[in-house]
Protein backbone atom coordinates (compact mmCIF):
# COMPACT_ATOMS: atom_id res chain seq x y z
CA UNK A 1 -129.33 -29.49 141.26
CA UNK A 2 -128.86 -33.05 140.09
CA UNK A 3 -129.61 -34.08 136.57
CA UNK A 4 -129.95 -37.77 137.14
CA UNK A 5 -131.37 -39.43 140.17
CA UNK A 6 -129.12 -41.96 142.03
CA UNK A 7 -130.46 -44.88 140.72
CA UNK A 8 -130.18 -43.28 136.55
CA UNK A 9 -126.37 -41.65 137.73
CA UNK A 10 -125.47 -45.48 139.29
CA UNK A 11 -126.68 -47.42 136.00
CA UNK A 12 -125.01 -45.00 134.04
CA UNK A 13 -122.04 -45.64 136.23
CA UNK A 14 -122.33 -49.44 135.43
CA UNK A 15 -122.50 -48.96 130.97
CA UNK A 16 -119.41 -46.73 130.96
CA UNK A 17 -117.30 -48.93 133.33
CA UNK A 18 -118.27 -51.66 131.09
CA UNK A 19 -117.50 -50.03 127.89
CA UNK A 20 -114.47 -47.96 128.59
CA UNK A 21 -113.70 -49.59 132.28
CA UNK A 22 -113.54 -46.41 134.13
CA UNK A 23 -115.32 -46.51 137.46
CA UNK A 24 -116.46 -43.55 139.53
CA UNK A 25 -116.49 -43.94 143.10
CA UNK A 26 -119.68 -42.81 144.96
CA UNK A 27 -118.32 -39.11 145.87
CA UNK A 28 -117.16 -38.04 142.85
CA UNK A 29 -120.80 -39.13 140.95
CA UNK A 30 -120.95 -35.45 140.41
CA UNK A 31 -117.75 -35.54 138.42
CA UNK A 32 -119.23 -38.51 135.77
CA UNK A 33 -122.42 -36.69 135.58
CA UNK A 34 -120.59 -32.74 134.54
CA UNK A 35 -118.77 -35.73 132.06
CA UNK A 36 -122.18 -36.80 130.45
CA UNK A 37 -123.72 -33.38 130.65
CA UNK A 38 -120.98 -32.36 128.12
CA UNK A 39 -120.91 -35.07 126.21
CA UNK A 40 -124.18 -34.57 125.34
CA UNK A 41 -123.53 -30.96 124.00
CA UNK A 42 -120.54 -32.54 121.82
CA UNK A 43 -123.10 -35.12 120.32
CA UNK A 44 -126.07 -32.09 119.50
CA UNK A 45 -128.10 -33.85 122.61
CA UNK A 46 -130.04 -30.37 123.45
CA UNK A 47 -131.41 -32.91 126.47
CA UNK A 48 -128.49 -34.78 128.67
CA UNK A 49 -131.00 -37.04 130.21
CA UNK A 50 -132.18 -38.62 126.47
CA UNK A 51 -128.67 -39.08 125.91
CA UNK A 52 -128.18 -40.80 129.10
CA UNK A 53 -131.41 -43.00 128.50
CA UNK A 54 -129.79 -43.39 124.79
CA UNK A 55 -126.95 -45.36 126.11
CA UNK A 56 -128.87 -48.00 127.97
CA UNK A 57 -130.48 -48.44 124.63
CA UNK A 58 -127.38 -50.40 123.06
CA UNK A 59 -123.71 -50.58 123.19
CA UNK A 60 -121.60 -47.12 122.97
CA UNK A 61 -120.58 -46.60 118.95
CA UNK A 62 -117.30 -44.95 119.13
CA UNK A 63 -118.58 -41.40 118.51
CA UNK A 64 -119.69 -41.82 121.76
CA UNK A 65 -117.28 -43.37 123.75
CA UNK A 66 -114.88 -40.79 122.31
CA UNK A 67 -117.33 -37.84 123.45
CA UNK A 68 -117.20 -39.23 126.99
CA UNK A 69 -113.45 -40.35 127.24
CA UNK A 70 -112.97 -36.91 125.85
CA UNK A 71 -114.59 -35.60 129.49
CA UNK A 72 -113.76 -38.49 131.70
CA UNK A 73 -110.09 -39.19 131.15
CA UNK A 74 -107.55 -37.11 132.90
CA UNK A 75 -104.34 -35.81 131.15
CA UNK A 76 -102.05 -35.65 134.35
CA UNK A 77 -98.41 -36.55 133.25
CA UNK A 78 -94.87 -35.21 131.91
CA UNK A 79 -91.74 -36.30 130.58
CA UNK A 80 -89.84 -39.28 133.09
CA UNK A 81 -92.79 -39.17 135.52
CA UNK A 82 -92.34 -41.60 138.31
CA UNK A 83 -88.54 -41.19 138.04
CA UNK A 84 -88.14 -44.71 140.00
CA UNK A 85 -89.65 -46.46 137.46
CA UNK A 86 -87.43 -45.33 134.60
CA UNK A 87 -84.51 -46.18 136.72
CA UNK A 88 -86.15 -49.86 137.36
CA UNK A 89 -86.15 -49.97 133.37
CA UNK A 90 -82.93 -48.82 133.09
CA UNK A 91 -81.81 -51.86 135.24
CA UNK A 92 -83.58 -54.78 133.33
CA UNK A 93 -84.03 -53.78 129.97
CA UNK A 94 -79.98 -54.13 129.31
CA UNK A 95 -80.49 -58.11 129.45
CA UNK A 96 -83.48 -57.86 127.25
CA UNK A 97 -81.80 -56.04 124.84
CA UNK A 98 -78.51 -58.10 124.75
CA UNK A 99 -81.61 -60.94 124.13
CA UNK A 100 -82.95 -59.30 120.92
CA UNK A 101 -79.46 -58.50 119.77
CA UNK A 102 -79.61 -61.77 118.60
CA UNK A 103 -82.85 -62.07 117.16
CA UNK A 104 -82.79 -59.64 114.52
CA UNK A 105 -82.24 -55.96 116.15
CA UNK A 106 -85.84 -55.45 117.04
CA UNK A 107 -88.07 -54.30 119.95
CA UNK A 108 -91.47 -53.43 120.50
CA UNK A 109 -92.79 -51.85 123.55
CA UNK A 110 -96.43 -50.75 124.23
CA UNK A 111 -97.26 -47.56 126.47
CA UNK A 112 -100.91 -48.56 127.70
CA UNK A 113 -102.69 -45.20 128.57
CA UNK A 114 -100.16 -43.36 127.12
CA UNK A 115 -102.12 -40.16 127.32
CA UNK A 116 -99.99 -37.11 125.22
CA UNK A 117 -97.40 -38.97 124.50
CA UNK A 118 -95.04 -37.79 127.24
CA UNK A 119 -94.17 -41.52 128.51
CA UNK A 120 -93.78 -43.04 124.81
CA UNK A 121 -90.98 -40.00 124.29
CA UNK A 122 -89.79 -41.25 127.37
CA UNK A 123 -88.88 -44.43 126.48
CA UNK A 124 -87.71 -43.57 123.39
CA UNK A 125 -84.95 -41.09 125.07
CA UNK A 126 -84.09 -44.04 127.69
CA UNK A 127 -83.57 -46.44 125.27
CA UNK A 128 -81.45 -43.85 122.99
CA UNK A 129 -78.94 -43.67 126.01
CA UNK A 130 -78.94 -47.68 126.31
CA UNK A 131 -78.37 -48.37 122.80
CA UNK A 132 -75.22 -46.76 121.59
CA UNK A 133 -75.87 -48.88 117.76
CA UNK A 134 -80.36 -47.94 118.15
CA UNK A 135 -79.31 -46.66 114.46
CA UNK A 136 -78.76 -50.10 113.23
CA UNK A 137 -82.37 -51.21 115.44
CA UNK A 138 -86.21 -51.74 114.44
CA UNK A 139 -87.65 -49.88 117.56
CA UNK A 140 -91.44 -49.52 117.77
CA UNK A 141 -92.90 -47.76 120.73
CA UNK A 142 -96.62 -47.64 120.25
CA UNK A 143 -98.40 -45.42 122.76
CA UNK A 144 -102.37 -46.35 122.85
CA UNK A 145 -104.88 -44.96 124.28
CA UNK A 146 -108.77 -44.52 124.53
CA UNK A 147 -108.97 -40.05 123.88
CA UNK A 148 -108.39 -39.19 120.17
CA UNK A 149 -107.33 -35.87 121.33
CA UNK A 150 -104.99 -37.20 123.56
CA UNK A 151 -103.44 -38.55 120.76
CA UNK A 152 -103.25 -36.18 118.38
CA UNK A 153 -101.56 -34.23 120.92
CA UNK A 154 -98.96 -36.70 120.66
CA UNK A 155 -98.25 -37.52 116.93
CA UNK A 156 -97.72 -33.26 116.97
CA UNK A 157 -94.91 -34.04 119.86
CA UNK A 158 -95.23 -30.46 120.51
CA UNK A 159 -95.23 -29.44 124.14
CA UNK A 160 -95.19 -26.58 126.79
CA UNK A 161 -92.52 -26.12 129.95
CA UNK A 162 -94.80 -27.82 131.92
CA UNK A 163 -94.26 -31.46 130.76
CA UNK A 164 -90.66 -31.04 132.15
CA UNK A 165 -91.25 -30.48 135.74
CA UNK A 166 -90.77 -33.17 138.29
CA UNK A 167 -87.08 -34.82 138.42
CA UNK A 168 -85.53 -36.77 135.59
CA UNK A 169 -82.70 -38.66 134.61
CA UNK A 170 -81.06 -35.94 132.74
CA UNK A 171 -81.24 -32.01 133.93
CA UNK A 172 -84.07 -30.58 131.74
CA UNK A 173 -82.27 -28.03 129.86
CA UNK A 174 -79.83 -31.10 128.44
CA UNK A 175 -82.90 -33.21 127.53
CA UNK A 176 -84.36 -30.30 125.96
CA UNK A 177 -81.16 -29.45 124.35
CA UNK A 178 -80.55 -33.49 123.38
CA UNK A 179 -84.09 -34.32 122.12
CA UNK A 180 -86.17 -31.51 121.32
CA UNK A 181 -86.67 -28.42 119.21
CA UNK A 182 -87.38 -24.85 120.40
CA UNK A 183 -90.25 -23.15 119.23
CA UNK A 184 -90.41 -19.48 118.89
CA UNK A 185 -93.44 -19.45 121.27
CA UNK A 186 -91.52 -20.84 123.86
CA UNK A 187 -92.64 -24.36 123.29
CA UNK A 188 -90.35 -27.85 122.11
CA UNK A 189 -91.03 -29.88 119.77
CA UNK A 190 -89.73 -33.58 119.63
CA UNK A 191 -87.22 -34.22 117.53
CA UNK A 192 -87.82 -36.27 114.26
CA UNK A 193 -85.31 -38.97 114.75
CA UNK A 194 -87.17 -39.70 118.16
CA UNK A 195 -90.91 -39.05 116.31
CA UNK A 196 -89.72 -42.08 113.85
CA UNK A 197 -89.78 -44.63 117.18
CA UNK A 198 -92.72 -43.88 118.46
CA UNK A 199 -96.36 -44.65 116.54
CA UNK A 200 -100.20 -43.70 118.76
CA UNK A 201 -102.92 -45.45 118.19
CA UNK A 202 -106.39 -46.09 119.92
CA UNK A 203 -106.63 -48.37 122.76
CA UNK A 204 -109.63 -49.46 125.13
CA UNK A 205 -108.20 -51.41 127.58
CA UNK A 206 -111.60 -52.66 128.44
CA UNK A 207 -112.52 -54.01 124.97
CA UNK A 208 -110.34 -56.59 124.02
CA UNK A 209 -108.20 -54.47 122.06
CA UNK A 210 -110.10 -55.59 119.13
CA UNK A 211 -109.95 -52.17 117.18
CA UNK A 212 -105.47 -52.00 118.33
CA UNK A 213 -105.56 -55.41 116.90
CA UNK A 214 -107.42 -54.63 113.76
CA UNK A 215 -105.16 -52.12 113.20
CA UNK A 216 -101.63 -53.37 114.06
CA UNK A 217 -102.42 -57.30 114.38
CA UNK A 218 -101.78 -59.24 117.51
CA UNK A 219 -97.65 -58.88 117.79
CA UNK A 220 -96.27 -59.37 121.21
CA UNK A 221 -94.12 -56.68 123.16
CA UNK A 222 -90.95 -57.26 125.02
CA UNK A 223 -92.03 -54.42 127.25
CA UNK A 224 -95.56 -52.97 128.70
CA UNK A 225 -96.19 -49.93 130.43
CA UNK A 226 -99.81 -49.28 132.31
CA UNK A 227 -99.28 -47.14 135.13
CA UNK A 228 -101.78 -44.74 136.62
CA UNK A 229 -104.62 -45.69 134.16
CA UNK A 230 -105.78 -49.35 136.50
CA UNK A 231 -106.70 -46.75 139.25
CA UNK A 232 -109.80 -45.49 137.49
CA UNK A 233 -111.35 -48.82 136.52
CA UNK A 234 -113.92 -51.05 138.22
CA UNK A 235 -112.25 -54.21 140.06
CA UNK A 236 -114.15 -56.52 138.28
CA UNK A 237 -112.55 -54.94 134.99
CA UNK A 238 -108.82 -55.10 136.17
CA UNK A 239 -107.84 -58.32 136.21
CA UNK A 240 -109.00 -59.10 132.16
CA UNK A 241 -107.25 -56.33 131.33
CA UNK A 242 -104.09 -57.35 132.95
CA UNK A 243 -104.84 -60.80 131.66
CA UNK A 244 -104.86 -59.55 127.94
CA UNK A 245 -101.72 -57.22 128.35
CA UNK A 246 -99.85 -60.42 129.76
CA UNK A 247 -100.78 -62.41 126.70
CA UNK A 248 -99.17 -59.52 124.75
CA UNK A 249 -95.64 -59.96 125.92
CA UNK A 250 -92.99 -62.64 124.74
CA UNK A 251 -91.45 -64.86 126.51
CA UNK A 252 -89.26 -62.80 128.95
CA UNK A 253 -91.00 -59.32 128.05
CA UNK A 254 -92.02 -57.21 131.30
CA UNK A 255 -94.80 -55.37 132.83
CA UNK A 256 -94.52 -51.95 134.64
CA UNK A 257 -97.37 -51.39 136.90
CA UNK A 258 -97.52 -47.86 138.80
CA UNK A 259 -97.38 -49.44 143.14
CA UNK A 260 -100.81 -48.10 143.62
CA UNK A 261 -102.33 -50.20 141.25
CA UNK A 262 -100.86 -53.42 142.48
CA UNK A 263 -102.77 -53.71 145.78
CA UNK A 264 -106.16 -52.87 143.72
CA UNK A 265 -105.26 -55.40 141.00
CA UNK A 266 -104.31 -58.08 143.64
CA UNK A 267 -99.93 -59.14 142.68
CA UNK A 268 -101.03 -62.93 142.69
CA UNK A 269 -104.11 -62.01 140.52
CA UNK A 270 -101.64 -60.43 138.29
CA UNK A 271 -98.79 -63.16 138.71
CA UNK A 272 -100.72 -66.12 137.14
CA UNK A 273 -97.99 -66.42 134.45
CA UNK A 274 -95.75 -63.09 135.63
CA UNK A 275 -93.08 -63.34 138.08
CA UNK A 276 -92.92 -60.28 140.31
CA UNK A 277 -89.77 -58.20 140.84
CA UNK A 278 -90.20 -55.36 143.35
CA UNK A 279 -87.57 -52.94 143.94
CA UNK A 280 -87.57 -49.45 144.94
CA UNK A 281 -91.14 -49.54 145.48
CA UNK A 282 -91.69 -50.32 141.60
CA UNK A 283 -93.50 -53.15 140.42
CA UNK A 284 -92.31 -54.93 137.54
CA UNK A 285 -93.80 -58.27 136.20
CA UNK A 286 -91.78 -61.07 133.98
CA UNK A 287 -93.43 -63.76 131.38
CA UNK A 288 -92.30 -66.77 132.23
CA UNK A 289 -91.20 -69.30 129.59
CA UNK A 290 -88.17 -69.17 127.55
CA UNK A 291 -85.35 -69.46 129.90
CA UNK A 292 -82.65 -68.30 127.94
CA UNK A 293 -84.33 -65.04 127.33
CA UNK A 294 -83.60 -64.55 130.80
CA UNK A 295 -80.64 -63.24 133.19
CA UNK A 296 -80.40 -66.77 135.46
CA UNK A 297 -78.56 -65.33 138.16
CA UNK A 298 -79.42 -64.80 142.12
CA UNK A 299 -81.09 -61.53 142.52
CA UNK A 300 -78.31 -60.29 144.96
CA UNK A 301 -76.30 -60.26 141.56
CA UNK A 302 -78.74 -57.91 139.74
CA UNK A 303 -79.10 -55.44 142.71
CA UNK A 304 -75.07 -55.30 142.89
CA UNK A 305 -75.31 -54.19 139.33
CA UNK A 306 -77.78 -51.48 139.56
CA UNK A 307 -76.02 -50.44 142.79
CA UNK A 308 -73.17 -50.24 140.87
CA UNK A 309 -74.81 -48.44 138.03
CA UNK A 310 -76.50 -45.68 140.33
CA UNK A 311 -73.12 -45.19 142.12
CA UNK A 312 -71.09 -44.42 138.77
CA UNK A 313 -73.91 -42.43 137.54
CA UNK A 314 -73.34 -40.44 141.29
CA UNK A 315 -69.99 -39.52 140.32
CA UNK A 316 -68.51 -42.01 143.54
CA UNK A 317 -66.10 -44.20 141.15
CA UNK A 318 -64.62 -45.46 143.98
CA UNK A 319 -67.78 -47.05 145.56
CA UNK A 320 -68.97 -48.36 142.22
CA UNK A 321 -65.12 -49.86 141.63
CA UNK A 322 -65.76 -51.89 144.41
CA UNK A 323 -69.55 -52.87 143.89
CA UNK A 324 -68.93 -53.78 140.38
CA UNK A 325 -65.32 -56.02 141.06
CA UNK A 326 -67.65 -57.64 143.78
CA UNK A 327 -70.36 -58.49 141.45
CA UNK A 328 -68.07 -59.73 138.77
CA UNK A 329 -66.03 -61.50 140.90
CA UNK A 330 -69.23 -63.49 142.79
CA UNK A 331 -70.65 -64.01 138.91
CA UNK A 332 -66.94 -65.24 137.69
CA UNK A 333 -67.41 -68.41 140.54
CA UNK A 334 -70.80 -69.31 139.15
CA UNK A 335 -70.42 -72.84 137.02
CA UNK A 336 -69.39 -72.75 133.76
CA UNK A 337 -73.08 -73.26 132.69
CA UNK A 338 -74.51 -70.92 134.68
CA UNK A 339 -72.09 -68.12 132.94
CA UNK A 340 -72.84 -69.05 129.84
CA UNK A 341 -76.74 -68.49 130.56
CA UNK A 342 -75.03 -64.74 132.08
CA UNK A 343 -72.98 -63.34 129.81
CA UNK A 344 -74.78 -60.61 128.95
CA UNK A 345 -74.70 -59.79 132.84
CA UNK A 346 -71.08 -60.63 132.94
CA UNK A 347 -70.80 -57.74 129.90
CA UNK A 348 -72.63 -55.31 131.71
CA UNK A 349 -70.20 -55.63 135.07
CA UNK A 350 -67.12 -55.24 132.53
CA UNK A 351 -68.07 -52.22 131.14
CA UNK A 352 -69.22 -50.24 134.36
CA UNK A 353 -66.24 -51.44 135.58
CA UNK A 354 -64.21 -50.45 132.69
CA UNK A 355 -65.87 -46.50 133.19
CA UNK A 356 -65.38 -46.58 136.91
CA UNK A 357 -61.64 -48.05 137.10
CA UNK A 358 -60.72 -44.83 134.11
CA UNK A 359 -62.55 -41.91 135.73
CA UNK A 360 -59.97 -43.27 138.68
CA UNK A 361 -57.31 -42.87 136.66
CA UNK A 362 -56.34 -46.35 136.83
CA UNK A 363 -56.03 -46.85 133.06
CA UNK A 364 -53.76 -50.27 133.03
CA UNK A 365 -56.25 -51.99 135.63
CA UNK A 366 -59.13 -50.66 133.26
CA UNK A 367 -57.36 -51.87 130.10
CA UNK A 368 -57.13 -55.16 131.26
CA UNK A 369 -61.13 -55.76 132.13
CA UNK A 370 -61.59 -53.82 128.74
CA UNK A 371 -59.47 -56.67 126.96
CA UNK A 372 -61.86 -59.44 128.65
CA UNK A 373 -64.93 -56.90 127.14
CA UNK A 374 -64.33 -57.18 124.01
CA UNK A 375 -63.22 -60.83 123.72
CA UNK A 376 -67.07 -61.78 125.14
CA UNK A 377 -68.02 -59.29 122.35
CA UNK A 378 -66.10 -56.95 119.92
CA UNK A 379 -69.00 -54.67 119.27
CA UNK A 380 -68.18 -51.26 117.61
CA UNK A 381 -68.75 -49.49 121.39
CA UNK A 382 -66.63 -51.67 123.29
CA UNK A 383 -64.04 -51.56 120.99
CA UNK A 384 -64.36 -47.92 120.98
CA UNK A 385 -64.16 -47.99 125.59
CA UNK A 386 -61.33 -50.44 124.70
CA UNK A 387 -59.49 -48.13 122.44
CA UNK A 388 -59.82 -44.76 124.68
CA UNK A 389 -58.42 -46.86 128.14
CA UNK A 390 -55.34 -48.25 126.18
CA UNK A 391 -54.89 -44.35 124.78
CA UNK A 392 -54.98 -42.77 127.74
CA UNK A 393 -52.75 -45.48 129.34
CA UNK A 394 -49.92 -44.67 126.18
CA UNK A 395 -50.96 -47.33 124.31
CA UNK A 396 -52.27 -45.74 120.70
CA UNK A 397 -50.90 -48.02 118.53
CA UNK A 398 -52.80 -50.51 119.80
CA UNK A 399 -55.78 -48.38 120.46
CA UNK A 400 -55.69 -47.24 116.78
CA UNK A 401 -55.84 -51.15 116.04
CA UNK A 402 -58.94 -50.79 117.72
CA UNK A 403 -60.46 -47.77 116.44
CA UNK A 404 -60.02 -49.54 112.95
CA UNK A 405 -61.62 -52.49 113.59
CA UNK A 406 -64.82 -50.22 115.12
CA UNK A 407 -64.84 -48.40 112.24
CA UNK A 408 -65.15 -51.70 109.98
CA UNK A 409 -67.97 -52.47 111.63
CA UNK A 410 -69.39 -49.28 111.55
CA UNK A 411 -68.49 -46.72 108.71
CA UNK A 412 -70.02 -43.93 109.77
CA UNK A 413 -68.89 -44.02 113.52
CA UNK A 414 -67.80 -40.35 114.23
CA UNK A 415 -66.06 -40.51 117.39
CA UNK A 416 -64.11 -43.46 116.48
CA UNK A 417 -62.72 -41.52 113.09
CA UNK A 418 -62.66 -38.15 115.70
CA UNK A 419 -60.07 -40.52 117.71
CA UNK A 420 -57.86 -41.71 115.41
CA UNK A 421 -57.41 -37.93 114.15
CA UNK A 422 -56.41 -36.98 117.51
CA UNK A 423 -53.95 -39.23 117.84
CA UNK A 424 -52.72 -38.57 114.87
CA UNK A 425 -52.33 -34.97 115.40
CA UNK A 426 -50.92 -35.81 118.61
CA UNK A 427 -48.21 -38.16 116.59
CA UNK A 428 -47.38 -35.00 114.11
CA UNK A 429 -49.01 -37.26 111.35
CA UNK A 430 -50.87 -34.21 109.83
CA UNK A 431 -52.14 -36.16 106.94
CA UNK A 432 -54.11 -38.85 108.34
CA UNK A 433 -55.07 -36.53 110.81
CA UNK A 434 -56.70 -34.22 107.48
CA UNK A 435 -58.35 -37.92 106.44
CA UNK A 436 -60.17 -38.76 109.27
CA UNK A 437 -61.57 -35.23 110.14
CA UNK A 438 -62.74 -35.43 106.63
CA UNK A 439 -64.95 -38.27 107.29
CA UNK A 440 -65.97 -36.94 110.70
CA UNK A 441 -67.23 -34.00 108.75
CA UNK A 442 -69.12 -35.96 106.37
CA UNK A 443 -70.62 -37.88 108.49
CA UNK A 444 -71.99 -35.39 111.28
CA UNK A 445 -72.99 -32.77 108.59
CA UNK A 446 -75.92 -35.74 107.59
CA UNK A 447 -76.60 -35.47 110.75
CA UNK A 448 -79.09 -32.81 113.05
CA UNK A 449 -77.24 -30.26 114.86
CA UNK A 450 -78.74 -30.88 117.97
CA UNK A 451 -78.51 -34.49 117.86
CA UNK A 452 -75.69 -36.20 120.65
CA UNK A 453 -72.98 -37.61 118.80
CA UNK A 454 -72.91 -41.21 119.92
CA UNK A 455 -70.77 -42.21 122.32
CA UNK A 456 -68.91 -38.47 123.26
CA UNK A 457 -71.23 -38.37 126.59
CA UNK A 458 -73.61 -35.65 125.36
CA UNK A 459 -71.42 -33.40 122.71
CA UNK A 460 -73.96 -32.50 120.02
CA UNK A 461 -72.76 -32.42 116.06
CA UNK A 462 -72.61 -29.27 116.18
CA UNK A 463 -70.11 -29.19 118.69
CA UNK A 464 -68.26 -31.54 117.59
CA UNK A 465 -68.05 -29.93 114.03
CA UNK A 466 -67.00 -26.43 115.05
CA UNK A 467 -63.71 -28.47 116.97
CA UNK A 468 -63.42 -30.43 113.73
CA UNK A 469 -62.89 -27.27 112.21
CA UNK A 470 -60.78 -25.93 113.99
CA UNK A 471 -58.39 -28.82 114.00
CA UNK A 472 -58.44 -29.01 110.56
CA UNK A 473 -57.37 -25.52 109.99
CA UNK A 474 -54.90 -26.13 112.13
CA UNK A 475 -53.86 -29.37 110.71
CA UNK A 476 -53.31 -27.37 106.78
């Protein structure tokens, strides 16, 4: 038996979709009124009906809207969910974070609806495995969203087997292995270094974000994620929400929407001052303004790329060999203006290409796009890529050059100083050899075991320090 007549349960409708934005479509009326029913017993209401009549009466305090988004909101998500998406990301966010290379080593990304924290971790692990120097970065992920326990959930970053089903980027038991901690109770924790990224707070999307801005101040975000929370609002509640997350982003910054939002929201409701970018059924949204910030390049260009990506990523080095030289050949006949507005594309062609031309074994071809790397930029990484394609091609001297120059620019780089020891054990030179596994040591024992060592495609420190000591007792 109903609690509420139709016309009580539709008004009631009307006051939470206004103060919280979720809507409840006419069969599931049942659903919102279980919702108030209990949130009635979590406020000491011994009647649900004078706590219904109680919210006509003024606006929700937060007690309340916390009792109901406690009973309304609907924790359905795990780690990489939407697998698509994350590869979309893994696409454009290279260009945005050549961009903020320059500007001072910071980004700030916002996971809207964020839930228990599964999609903020997310990020955090993408970006880990985009950003071989995230050390030397400010990141700040903040994950909002309207259910206290929700969040709480997610500052403990504790979770079951669960949140790892569905398919991911990585197998699960190497992301387990790579960013979390096992629990004796068969639970994993996150790891601390990925914790220190990632900050929850509360966030209605329906109220102006007046209590996220009270907290954290109005900052802009190069990235925004709000997928699968749109779908539960009222339509008249969409499009100022979308209008107030747009107003959040720089210059540049992007949107992820989930597809089945889109056609609710309405794309050229959301495009006002977004430019769309659909690929792979994922719907991503760019600011306009600030054209630098930017990749100004025909969109064929961009697709050859991630082509190029996925196919290395595949294992087929000879397919991606010929996507990428394609790509970079097409970019190379652009104007001279045009390249200088795409050289952070140009750098991301070189150094697929550099991968895909070694794992082929063709280590002088790969030497020679490595050399044209590092001259656009002689980062510590690409000197490093540079340095292992001119050693495996018989070159050490000149790799060691390298490996040097890395290591100037970054003192505690482990694989570079892992390197050099090699070949020096390889040259008979015993004593350097001792030298540099020294500093490997010191360096990785700082260090969590479990942690990836940076640039050794997925060899933890603890790993790496059990061959460290074996080479070093050989090396006496």
């Amino acid at each position: 038996m109903s609690l509420f007549d139709q016309e009580l349960i539709n008004r009631l409708n009307a006051v939470i979709s206004a103060s919280i934005g979720i809507h409840y479509a006419p069969d599931r009326l049942s659903d919102l009124e279980k919702a108030i029913e209990l949130a009635a017993q979590d406020l000491n209401f011994s009647d649900p009906q004078q706590f219904a009549l109680k919210l006509f009466q003024a606006t929700l305090n937060a007690e309340e809207v916390q009792a109901i988004a406690r009973h309304l909101t609907i924790a359905e998500t795990y780690f990489f969910r939407e697998p698509r998406a994350f590869d979309e990301l893994e696409a454009v966010l290279p260009s945005l974070i050549e961009m903020r290379r320059g500007q001072g080593k910071k980004l700030r990304i916002l996971s809207a609806g964020c839930c228990t924290g599964e999609e903020a971790y997310s990020l955090a692990m993408l970006l880990t495995g985009l950003m071989p120097d995230i050390d030397d970065w400010q990141i700040n992920i903040i994950g909002g969203d309207i259910n206290q326990d929700y969040l709480a959930k997610a500052k403990l970053g504790v979770y079951t087997p669960w949140a790892f089903r569905g398919a991911m980027s990585e197998p699960a038991d190497r992301l387990k292995a790579r960013f979390f901690r096992a629990l004796e109770n068969g639970n994993f924790e996150i790891v601390d270094r990925l914790k220190k990224m990632v900050q929850f707070v509360y966030l209605n999307l329906a109220d102006d974000f007046q209590a996220y801005e009270r907290q954290l101040g109005n900052q802009p975000f190069d990235l925004i994620l709000c997928r699968n929370v749109l779908i539960y609002f009222d339509k008249t509640m969409i499009k100022p929400a979308l209008q107030r997350l747009s107003r959040l982003l720089i210059p540049g910054g992007w949107l992820l929407l989930a597809a089945t939002e889109v056609p609710s929201a309405g794309e050229k409701e959301i495009a006002q001052n977004l430019k769309a970018r659909l690929h792979n059924d994922v719907y991503l949204f760019q600011r306009e303004g600030a054209k630098s910030a930017a990749i100004n390049v025909v969109p064929s260009l961009k697709n050859e790329l991630e082509y190029g990506r996925k196919l290395l990523k595949q294992g087929d080095y000879s397919a991606s060999e010929k996507v990428l030289s394609n790509g970079l050949q097409q970019l190379n006949r652009l104007g001279q203006e045009r390249r200088k507005l795409d050289i952070s594309l140009q750098k991301q062609f070189l150094e697929l290409l550099v991968r895909s031309l070694s794992n082929l074994g063709r280590f002088e071809d790969a030497a020679a796009q490595a050399a044209l790397l590092v001259q656009l930029d002689d980062r510590y990484d690409y000197l490093y890529l540079c340095a292992v394609v001119l050693s495996e091609s018989g070159r050490s001297d000149e790799a060691c050059l390298l490996l040097k120059k890395a290591l100037v620019a970054k003192p505690d780089f482990a694989a570079a100083s892992f390197m050099l020891a090699s070949i020096a054990l390889h040259q008979g030179d015993t004593l350097t050899a001792r030298h540099y596994l020294q500093m490997v040591s010191e360096v990785l024992q700082k260090l969590p075991p479990e942690s990836v060592v940076e640039c050794t495609d997925g060899t933890s420190v603890k790993e790496l320090l059990n061959i460290v000591e074996q080479l070093r007792s050989g090396a006496k």
